[in-house]
C-alpha atoms as a PDB file:
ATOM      1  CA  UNK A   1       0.000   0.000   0.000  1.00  0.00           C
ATOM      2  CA  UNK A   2       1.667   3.575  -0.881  1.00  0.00           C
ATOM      3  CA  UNK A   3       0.258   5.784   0.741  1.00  0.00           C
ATOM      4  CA  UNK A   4       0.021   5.613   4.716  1.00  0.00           C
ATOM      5  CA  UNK A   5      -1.240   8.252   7.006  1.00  0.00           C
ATOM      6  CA  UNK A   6       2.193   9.351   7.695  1.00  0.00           C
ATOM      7  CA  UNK A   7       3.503   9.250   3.366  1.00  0.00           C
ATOM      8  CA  UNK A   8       0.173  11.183   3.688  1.00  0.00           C
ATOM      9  CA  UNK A   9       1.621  13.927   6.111  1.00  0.00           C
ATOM     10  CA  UNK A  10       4.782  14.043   4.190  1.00  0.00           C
ATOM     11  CA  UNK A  11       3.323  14.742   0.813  1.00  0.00           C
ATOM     12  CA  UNK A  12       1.153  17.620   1.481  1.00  0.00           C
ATOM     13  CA  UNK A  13       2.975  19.063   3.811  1.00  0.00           C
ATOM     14  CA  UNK A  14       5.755  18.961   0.346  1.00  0.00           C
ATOM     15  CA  UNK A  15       2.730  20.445  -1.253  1.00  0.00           C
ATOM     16  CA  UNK A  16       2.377  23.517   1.289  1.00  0.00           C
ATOM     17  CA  UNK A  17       5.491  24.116   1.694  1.00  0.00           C
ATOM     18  CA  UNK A  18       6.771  23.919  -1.707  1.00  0.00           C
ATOM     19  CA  UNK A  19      10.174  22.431  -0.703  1.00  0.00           C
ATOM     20  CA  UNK A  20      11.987  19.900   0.978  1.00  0.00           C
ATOM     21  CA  UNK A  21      13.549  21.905   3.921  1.00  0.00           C
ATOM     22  CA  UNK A  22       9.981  23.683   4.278  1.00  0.00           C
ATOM     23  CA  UNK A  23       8.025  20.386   5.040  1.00  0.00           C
ATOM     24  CA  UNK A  24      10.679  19.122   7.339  1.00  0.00           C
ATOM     25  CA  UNK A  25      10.957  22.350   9.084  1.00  0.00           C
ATOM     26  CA  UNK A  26       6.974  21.517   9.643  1.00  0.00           C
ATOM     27  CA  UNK A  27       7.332  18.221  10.281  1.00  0.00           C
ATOM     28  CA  UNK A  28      10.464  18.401  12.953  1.00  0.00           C
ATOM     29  CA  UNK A  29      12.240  16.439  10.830  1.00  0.00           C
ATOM     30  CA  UNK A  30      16.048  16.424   8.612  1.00  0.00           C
ATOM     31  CA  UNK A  31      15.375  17.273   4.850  1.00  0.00           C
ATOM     32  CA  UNK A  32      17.009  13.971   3.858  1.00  0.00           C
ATOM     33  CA  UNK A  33      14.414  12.172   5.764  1.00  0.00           C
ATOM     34  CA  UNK A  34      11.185  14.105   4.235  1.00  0.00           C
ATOM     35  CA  UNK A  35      13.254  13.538   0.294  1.00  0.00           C
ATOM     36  CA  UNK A  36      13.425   9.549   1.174  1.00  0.00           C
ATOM     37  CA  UNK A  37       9.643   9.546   2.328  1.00  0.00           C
ATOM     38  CA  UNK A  38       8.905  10.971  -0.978  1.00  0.00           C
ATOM     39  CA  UNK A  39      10.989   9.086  -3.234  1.00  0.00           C
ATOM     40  CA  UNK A  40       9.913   5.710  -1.385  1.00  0.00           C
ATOM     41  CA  UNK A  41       6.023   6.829  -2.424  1.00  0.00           C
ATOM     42  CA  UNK A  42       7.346   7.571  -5.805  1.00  0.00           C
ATOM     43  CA  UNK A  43       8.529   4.397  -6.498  1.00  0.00           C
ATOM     44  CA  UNK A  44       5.551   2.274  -5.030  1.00  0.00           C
ATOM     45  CA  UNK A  45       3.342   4.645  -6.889  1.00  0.00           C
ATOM     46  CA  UNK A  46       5.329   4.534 -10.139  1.00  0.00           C
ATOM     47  CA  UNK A  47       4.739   8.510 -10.541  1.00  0.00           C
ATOM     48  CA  UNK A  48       6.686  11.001 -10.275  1.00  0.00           C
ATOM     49  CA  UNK A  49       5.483  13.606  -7.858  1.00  0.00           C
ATOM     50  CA  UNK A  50       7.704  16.670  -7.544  1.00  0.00           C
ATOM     51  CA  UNK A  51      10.079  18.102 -10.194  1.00  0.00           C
ATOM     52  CA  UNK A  52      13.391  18.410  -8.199  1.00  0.00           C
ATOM     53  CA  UNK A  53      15.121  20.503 -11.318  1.00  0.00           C
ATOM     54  CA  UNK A  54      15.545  23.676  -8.684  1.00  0.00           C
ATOM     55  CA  UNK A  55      15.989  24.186  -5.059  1.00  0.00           C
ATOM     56  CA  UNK A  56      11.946  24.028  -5.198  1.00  0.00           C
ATOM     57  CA  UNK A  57      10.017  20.579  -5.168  1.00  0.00           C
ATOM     58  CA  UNK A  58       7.265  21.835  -7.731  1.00  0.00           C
ATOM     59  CA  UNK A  59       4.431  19.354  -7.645  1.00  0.00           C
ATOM     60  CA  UNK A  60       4.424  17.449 -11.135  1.00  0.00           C
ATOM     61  CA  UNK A  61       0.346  17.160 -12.600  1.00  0.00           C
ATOM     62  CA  UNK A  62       0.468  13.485 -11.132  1.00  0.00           C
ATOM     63  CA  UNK A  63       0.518  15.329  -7.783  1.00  0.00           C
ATOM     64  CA  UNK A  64      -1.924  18.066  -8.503  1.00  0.00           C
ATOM     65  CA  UNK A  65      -3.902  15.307  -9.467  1.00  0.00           C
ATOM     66  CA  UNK A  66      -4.159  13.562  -6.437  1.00  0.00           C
ATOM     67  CA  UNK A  67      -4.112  16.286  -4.572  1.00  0.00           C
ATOM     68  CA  UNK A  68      -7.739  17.079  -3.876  1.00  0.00           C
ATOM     69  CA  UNK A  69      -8.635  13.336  -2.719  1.00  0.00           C
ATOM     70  CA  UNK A  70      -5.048  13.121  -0.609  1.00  0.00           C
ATOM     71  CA  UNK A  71      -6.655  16.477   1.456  1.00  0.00           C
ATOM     72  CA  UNK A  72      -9.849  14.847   1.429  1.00  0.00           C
ATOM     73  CA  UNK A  73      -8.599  11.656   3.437  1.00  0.00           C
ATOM     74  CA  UNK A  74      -6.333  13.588   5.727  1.00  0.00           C
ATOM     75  CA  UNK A  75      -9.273  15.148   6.912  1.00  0.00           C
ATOM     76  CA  UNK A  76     -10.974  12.235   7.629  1.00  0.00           C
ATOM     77  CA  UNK A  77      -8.084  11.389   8.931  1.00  0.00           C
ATOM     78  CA  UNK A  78      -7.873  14.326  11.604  1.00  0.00           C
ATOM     79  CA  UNK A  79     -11.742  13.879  12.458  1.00  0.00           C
ATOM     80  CA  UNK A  80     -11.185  10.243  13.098  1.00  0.00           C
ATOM     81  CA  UNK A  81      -8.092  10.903  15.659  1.00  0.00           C
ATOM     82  CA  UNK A  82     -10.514  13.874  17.061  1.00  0.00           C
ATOM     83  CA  UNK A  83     -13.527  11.169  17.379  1.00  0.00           C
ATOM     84  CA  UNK A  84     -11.806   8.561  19.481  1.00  0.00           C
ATOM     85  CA  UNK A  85     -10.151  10.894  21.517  1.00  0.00           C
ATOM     86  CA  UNK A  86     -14.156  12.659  21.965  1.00  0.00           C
ATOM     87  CA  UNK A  87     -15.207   9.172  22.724  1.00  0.00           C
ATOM     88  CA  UNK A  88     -12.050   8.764  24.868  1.00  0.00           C
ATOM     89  CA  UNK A  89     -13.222  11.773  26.864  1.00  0.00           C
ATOM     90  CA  UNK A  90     -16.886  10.941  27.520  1.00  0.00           C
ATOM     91  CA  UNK A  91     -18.725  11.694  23.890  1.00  0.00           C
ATOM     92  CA  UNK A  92     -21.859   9.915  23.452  1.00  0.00           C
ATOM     93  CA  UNK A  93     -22.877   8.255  20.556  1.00  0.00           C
ATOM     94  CA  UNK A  94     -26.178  10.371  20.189  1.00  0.00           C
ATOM     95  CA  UNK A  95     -27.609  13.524  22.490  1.00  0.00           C
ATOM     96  CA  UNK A  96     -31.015  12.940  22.687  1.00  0.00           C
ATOM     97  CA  UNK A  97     -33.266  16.037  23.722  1.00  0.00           C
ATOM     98  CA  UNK A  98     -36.842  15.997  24.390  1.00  0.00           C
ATOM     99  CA  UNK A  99     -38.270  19.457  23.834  1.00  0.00           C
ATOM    100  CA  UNK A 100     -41.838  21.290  24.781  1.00  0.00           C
ATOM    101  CA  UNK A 101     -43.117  22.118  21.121  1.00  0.00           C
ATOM    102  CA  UNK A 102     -42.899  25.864  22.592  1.00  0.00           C
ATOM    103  CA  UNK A 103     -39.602  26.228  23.167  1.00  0.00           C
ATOM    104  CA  UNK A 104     -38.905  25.091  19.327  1.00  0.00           C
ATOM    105  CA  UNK A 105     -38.815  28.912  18.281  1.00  0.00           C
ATOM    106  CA  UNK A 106     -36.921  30.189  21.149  1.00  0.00           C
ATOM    107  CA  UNK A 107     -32.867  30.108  21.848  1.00  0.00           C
ATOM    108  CA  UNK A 108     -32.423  26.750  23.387  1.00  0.00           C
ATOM    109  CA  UNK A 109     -31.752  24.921  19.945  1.00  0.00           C
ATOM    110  CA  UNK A 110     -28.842  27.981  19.226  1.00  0.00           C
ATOM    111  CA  UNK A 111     -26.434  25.720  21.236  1.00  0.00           C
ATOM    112  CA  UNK A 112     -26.564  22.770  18.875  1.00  0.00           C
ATOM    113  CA  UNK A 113     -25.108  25.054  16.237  1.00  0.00           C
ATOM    114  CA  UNK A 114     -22.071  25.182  18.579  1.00  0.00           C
ATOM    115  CA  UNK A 115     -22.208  21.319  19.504  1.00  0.00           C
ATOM    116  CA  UNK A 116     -22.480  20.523  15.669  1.00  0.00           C
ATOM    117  CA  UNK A 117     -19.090  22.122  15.253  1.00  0.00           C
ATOM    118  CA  UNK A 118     -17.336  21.318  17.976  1.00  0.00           C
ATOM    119  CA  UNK A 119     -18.490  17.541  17.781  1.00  0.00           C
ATOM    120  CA  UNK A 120     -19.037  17.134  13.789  1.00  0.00           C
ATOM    121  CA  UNK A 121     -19.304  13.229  14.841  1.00  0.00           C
ATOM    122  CA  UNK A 122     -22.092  13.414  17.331  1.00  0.00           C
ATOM    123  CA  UNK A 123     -25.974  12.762  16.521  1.00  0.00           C
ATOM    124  CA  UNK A 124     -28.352  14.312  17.667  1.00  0.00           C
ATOM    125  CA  UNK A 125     -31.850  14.121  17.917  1.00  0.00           C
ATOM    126  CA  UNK A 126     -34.644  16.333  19.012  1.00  0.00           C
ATOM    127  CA  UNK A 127     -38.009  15.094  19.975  1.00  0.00           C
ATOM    128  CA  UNK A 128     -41.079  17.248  20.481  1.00  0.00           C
ATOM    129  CA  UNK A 129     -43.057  16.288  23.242  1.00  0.00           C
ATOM    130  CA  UNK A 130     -45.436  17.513  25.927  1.00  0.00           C
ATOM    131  CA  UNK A 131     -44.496  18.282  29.258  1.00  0.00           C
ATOM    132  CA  UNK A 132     -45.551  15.300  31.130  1.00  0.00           C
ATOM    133  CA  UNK A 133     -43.970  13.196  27.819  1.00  0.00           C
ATOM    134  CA  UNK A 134     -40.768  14.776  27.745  1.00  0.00           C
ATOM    135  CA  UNK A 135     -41.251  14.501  31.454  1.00  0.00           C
ATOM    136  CA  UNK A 136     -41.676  10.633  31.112  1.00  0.00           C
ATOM    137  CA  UNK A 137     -39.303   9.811  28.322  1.00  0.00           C
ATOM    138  CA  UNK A 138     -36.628  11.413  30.558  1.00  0.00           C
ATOM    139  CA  UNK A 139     -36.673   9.198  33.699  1.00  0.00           C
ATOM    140  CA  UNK A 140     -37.253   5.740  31.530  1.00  0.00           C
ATOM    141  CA  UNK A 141     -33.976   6.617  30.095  1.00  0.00           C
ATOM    142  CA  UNK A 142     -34.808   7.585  26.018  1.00  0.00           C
ATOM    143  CA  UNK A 143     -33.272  10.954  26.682  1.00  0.00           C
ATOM    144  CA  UNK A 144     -30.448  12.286  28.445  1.00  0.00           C
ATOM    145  CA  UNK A 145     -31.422  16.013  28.390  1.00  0.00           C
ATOM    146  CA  UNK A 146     -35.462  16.735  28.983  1.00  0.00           C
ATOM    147  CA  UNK A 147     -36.699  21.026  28.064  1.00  0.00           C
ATOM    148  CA  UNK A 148     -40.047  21.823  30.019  1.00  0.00           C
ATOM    149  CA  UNK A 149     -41.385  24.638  31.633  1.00  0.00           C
ATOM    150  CA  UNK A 150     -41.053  24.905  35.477  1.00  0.00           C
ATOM    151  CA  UNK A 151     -43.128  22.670  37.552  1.00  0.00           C
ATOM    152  CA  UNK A 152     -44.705  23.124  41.047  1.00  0.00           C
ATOM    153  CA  UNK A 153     -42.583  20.749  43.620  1.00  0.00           C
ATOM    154  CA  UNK A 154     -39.197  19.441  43.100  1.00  0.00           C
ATOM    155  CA  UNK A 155     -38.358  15.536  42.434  1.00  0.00           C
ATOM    156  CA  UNK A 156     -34.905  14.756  44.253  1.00  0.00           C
ATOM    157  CA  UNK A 157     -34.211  12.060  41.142  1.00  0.00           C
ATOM    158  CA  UNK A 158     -33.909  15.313  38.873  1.00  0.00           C
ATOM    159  CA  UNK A 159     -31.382  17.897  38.427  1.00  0.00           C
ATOM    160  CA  UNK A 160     -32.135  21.165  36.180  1.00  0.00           C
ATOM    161  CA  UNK A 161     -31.004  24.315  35.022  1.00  0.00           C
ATOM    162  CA  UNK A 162     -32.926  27.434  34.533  1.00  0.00           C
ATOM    163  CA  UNK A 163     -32.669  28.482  31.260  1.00  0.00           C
ATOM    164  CA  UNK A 164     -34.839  31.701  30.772  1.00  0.00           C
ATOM    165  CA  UNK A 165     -38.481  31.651  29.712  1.00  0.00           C
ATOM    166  CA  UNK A 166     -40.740  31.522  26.478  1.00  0.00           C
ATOM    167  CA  UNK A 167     -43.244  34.469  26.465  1.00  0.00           C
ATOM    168  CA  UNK A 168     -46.822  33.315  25.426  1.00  0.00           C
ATOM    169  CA  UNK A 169     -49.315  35.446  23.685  1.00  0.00           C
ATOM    170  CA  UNK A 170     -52.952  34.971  23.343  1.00  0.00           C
ATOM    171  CA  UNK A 171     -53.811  35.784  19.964  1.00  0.00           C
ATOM    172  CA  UNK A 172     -56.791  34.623  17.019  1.00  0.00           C
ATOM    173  CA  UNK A 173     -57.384  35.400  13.401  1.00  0.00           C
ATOM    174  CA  UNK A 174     -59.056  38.990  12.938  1.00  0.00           C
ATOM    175  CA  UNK A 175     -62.287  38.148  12.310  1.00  0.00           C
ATOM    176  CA  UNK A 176     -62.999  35.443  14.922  1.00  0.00           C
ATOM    177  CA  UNK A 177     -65.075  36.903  17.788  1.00  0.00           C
ATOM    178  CA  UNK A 178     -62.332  36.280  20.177  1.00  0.00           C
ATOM    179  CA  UNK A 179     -60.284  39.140  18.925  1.00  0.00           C
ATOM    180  CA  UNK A 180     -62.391  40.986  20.633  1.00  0.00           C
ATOM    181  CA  UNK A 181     -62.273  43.822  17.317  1.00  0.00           C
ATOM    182  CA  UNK A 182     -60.499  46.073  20.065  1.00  0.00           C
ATOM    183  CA  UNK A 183     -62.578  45.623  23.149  1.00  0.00           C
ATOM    184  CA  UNK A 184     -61.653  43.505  25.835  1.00  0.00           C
ATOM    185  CA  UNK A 185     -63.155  40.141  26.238  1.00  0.00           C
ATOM    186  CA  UNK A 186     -65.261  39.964  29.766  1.00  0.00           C
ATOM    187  CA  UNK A 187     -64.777  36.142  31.746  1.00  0.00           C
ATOM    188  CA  UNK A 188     -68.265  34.841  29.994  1.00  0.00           C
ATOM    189  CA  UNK A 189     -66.883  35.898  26.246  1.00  0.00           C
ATOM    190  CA  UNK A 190     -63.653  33.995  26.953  1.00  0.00           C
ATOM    191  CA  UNK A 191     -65.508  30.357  28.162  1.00  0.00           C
ATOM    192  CA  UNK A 192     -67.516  30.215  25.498  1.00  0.00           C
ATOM    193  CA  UNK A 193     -64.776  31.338  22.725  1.00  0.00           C
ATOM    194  CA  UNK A 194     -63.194  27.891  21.577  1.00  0.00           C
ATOM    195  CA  UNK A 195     -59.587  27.936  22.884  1.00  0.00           C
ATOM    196  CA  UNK A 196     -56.507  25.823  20.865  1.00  0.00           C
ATOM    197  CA  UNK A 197     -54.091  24.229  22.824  1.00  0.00           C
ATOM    198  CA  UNK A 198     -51.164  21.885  22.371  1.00  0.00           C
ATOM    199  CA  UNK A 199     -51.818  19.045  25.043  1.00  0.00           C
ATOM    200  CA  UNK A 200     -50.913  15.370  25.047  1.00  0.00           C
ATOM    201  CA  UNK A 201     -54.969  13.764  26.042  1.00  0.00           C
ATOM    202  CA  UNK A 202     -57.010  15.735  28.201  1.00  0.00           C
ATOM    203  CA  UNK A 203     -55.301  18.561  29.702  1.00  0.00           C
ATOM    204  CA  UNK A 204     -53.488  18.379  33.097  1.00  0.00           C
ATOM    205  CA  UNK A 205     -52.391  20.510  36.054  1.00  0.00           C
ATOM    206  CA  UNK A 206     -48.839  19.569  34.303  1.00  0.00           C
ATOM    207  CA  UNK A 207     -49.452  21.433  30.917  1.00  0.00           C
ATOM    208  CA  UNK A 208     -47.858  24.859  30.895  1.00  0.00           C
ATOM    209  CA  UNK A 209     -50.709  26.758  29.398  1.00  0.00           C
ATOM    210  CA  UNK A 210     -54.467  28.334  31.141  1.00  0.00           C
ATOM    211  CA  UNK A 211     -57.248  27.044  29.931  1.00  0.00           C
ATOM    212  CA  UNK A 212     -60.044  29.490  30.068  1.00  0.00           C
ATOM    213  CA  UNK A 213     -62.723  28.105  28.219  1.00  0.00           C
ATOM    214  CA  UNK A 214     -64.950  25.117  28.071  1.00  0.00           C
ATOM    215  CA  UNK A 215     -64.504  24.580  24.729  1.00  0.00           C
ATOM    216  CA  UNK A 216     -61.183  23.071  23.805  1.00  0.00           C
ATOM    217  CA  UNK A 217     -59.360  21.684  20.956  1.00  0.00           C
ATOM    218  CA  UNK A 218     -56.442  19.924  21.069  1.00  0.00           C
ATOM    219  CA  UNK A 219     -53.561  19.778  18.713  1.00  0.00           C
ATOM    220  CA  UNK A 220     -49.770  17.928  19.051  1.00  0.00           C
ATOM    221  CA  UNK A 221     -48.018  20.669  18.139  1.00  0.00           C
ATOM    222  CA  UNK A 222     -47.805  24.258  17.484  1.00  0.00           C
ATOM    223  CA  UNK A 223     -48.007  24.764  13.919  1.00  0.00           C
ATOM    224  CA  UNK A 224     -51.114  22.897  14.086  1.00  0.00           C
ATOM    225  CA  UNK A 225     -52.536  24.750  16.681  1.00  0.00           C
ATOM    226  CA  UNK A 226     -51.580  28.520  13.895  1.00  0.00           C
ATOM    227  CA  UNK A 227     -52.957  26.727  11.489  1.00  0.00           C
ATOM    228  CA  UNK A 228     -55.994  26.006  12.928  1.00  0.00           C
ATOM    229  CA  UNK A 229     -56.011  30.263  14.247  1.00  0.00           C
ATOM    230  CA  UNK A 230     -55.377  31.432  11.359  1.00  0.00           C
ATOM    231  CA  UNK A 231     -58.733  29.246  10.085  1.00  0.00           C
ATOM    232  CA  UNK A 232     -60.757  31.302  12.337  1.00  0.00           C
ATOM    233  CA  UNK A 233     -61.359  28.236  14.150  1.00  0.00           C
ATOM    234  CA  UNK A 234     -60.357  28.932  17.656  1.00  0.00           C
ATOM    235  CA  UNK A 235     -57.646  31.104  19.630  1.00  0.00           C
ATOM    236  CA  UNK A 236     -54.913  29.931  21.411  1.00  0.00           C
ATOM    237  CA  UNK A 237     -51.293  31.255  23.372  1.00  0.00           C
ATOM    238  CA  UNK A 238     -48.510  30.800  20.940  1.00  0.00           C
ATOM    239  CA  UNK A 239     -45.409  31.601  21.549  1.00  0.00           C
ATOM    240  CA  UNK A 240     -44.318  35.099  20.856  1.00  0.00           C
ATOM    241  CA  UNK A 241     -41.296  34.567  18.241  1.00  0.00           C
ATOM    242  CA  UNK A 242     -43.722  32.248  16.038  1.00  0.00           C
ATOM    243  CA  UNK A 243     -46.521  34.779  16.014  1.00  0.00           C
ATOM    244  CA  UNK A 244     -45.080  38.084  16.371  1.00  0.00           C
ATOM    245  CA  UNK A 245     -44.675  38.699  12.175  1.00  0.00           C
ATOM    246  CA  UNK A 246     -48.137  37.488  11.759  1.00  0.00           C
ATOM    247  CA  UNK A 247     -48.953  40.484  14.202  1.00  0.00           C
ATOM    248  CA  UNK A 248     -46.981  42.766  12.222  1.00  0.00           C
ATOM    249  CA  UNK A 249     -48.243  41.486   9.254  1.00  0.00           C
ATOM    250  CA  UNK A 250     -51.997  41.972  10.179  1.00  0.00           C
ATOM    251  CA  UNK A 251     -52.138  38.202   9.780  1.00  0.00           C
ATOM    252  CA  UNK A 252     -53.294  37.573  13.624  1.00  0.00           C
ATOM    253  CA  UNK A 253     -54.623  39.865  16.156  1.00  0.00           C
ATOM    254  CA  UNK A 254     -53.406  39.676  20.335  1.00  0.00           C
ATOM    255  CA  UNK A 255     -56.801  38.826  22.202  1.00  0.00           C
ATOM    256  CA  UNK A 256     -57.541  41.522  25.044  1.00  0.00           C
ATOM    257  CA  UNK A 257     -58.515  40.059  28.083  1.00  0.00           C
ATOM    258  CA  UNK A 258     -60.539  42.655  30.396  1.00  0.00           C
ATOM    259  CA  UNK A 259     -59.396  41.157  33.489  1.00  0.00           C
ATOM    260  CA  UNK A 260     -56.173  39.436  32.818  1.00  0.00           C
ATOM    261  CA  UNK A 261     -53.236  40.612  30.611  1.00  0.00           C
ATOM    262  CA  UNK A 262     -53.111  38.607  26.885  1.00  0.00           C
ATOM    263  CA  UNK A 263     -49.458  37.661  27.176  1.00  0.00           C
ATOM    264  CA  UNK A 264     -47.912  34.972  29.562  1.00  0.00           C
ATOM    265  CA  UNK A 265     -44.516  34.818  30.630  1.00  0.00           C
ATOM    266  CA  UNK A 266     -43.416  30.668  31.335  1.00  0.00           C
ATOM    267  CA  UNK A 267     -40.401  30.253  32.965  1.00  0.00           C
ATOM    268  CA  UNK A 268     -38.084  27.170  31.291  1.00  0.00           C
ATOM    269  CA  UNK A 269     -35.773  24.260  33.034  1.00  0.00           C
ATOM    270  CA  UNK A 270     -33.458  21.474  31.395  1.00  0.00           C
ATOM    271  CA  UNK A 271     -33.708  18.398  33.364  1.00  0.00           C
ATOM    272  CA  UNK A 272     -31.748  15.432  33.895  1.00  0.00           C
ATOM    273  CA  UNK A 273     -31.534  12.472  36.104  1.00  0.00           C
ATOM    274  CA  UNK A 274     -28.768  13.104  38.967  1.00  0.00           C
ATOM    275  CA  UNK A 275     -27.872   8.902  38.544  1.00  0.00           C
ATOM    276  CA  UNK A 276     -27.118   9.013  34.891  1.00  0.00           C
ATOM    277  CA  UNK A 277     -23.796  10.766  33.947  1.00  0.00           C
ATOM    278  CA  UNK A 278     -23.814  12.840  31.414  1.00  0.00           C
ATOM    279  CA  UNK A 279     -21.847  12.738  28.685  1.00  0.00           C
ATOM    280  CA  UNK A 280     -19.682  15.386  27.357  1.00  0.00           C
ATOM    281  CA  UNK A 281     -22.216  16.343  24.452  1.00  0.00           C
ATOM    282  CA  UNK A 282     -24.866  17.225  26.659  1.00  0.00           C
ATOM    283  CA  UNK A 283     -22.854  18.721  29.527  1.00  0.00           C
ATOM    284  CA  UNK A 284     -20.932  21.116  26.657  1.00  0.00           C
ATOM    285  CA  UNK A 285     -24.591  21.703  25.914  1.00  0.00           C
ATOM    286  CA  UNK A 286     -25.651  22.752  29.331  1.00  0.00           C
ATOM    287  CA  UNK A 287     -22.710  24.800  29.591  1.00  0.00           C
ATOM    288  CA  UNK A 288     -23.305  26.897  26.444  1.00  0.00           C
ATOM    289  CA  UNK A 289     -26.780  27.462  27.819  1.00  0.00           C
ATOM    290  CA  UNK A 290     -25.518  28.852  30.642  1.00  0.00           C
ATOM    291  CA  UNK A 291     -23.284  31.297  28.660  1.00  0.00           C
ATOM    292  CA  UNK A 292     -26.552  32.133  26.783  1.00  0.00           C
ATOM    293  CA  UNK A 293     -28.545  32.834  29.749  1.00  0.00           C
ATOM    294  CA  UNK A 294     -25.799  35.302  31.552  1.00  0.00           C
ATOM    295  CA  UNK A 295     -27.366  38.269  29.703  1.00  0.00           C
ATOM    296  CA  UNK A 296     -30.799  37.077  29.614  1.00  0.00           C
ATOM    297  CA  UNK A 297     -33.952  37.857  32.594  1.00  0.00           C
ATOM    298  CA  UNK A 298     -33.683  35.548  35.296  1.00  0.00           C
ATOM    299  CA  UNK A 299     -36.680  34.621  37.335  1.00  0.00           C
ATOM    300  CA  UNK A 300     -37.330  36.233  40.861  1.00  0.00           C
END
């Protein structure tokens, strides 16, 4: 086999440096040693590679050639070392993160942007899920990392971190009754004006939002739920960066309540289970989130 990882090294670094002397200077090593490397791949490749005519080593069109593909594996290369050495240090195979629909517009997916970088190996997989779901799938073990907003009571198998809030808005489509056509809805308009909400089953003490009607539809997600708004159907809280150009845009008016202010503040926790480690994925993740948060509101 002619080339190795290290006839690899020798020949591009030949490449970038454009000399003999240059790629031993890079590589630590004695120009007569980097030469020998080269002319011992020449000869099991049966090409020449560098035109040693001058003091240069100018790369011959057999080299240009194989340049691209030689770059190409030395990369692979480098991200294999980097991967062992990842899983070496903790990495897990996949970061699994189980994530209240509402929180799919704010900043806690910014961080995996990071993570995808700095770990180009590592999968990861987000799963939307209610709160008592996410809630679930986190102590049976199918996620590591588990997004929901703050819950009344503490469980000592659970550790969390705050990680700011997701600001809810009650709006519906201009023409549905809800919107109130700028007057404030009294308590009688808003229980019989069909409300939308994004609930696993019948809603729970659990679920993050208010229901204040007695009629209720349910939907498994958010974009459902819009949808189903912006059909004059119903009107439900969404979350503010989902709705906020549809406001704008005349596309969706904010219901006024006349006893209760139309927006909702929800404060957010990541959750884990203290007898699991975690790996260095998800901890890299919770620390980023914690770099987020240092400018951000903080609950009182």
């Amino acid at each position: 086999m002619a080339f190795t990882s290290e006839s690899l090294k020798v020949f591009l670094a030949v490449l970038d440096g454009g000399s003999f002397s240059a790629a031993a200077r890079k590589l630590g090593r004695v120009p007569s040693a980097v030469s020998m490397a080269v002319s011992q791949l020449e000869a099991e490749l049966d090409l020449t590679l560098f035109d040693r005519s001058t003091r240069k080593a100018l790369p011959t069109p057999a080299a240009r050639a194989l340049e691209p593909q030689a770059r190409q594996v030395a990369g692979q290369l480098n991200l294999l070392d980097a991967h062992a050495l990842q899983l070496h240090q903790g990495l897990e195979r996949r970061l699994t993160l189980a994530m209240a629909p509402e929180l799919q517009t704010g900043a806690w997916s910014r961080p995996l942007a990071t993570l995808a970088r700095e770990f180009p190996t590592l999968e990861i997989e987000v799963r939307s899920a209610s709160q008592s779901e996410a809630v679930r799938m986190l102590h049976e073990g199918s996620v590591q990392l588990a997004l929901v907003f703050e819950r009344p009571g503490i469980d000592e198998r659970e550790a969390f971190l705050e990680a700011g809030s997701q600001l809810l808005v009650a709006v519906a489509a201009p023409g549905y009754p809800a919107s109130g056509h700028g007057v404030p809805l009294g308590e009688a308009q808003m229980a019989n004006a069909r409300q939308i909400i994004v609930a696993s089953g019948e809603p729970t003490a659990s679920d993050p939002q208010i229901v204040l009607s007695h009629r209720v539809w349910l939907t498994d997600s958010y974009l459902a739920t819009l949808d189903l708004v912006q059909a004059g159907l119903g009107w439900a809280y969404l979350p503010q960066p989902l709705i906020q150009p549809l406001i704008a845009s005349g596309s969706l008016s904010e219901v006024a309540f006349d006893n209760m202010a139309s927006q909702m503040r929800l404060w957010v926790d990541i959750v884990w289970i203290k007898s699991r480690p975690l790996g260095l994925g998800a901890t890299r993740y919770l620390e980023l989130m914690r770099e987020q948060l240092k400018t951000g509101p903080r609950r009182s």
